[in-house]
C-alpha atoms as a PDB file:
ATOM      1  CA  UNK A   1     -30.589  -3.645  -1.039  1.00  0.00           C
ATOM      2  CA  UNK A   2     -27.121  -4.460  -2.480  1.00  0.00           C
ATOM      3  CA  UNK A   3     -23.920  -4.098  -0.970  1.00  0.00           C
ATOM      4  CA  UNK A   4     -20.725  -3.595  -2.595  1.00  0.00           C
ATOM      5  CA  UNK A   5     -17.345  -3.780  -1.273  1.00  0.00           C
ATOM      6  CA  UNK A   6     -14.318  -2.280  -3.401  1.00  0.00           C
ATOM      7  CA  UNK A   7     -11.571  -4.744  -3.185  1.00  0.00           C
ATOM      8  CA  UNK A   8      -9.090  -1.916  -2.636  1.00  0.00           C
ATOM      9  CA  UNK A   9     -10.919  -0.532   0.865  1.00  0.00           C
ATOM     10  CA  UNK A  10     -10.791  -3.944   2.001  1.00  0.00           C
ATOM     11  CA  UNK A  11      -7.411  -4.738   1.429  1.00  0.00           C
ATOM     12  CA  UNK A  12      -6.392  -1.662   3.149  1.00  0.00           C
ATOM     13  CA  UNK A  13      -8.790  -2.266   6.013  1.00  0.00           C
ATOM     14  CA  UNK A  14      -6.488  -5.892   6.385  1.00  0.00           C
ATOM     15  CA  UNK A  15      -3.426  -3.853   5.727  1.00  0.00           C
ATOM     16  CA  UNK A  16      -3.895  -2.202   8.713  1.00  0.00           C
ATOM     17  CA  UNK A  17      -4.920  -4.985  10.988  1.00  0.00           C
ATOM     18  CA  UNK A  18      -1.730  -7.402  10.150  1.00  0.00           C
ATOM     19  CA  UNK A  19       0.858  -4.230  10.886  1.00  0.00           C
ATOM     20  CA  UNK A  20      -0.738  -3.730  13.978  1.00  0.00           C
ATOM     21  CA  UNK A  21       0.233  -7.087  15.260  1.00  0.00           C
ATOM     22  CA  UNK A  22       3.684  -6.908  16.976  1.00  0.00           C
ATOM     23  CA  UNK A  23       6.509  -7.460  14.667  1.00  0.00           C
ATOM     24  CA  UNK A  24       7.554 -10.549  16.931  1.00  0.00           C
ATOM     25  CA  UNK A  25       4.015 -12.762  16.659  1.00  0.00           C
ATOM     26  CA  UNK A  26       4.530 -12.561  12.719  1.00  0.00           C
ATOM     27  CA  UNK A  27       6.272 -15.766  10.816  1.00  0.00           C
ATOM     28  CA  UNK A  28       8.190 -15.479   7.754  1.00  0.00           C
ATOM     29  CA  UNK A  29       4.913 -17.032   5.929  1.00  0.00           C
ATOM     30  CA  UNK A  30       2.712 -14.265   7.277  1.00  0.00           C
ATOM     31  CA  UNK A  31       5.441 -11.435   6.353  1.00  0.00           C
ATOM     32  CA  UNK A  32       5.457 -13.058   2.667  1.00  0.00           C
ATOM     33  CA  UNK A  33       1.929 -12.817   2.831  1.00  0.00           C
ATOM     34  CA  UNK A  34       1.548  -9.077   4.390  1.00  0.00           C
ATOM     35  CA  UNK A  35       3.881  -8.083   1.653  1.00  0.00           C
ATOM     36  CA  UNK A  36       1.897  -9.927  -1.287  1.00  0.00           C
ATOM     37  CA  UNK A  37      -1.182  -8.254  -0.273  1.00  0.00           C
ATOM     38  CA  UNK A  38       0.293  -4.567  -0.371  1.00  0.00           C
ATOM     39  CA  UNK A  39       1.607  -5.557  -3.703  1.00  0.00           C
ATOM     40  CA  UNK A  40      -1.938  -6.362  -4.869  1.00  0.00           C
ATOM     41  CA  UNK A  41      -3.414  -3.267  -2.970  1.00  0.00           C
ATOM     42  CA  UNK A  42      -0.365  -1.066  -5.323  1.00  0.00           C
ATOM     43  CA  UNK A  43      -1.858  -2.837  -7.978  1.00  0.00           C
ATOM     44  CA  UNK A  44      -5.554  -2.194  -7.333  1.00  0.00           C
ATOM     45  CA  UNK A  45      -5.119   1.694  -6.948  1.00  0.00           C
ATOM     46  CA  UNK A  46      -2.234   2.242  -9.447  1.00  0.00           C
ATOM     47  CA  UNK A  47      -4.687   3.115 -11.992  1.00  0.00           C
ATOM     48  CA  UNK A  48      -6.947   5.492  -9.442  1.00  0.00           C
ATOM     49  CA  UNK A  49      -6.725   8.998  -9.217  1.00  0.00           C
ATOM     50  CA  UNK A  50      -5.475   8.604  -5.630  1.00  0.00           C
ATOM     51  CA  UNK A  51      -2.629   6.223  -7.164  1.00  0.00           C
ATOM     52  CA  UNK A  52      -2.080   8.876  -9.261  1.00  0.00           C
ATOM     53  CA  UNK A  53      -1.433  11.527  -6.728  1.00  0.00           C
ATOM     54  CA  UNK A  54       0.083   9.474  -4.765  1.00  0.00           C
ATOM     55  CA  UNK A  55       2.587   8.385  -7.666  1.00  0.00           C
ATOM     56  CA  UNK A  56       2.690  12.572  -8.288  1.00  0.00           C
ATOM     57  CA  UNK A  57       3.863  12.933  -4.460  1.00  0.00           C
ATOM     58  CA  UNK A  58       7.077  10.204  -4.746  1.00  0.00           C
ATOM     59  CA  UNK A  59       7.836  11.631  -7.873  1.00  0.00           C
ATOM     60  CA  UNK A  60       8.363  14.745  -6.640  1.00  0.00           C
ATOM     61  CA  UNK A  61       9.975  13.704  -3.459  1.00  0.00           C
ATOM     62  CA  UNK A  62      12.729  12.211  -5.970  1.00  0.00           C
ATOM     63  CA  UNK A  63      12.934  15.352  -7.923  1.00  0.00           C
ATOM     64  CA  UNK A  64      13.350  16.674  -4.432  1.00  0.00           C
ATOM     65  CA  UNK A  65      16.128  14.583  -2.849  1.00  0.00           C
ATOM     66  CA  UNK A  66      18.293  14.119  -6.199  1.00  0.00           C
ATOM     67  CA  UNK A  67      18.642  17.801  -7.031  1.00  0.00           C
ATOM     68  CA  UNK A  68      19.518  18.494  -3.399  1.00  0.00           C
ATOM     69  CA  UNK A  69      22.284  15.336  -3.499  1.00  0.00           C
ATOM     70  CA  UNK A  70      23.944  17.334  -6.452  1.00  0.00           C
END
């Protein structure tokens, strides 16, 4: 039996884990870092369909909020 792991579900699993720390344990380092690994989790879904929708969603959301600052 093989076992795979997708990249992506991983890095969101230790998304989640560093945010839950309390903003006051983390050091400029691990901030840099937190922020480096989002960046490659954007990166890894980008080209998914759920990058995609989610890309679909902000787009929209900008439609949204510059017609309704005209």
């Amino acid at each position: 039996m093989l076992l795979t792991i997708n990249v992506a579900v991983l890095l969101a699993v230790i998304i989640v884990v560093r945010l839950r720390r309390r903003t006051q344990a983390r050091s400029r380092f691990d901030e840099k870092l937190t922020v480096v690994i989002v960046l490659v989790f954007g990166v890894l879904i980008a080209p998914t369909a759920f990058g995609q929708g989610i890309l679909d969603v902000v787009v929209q959301l900008v439609k949204g909020a510059s017609q309704s600052g005209r």
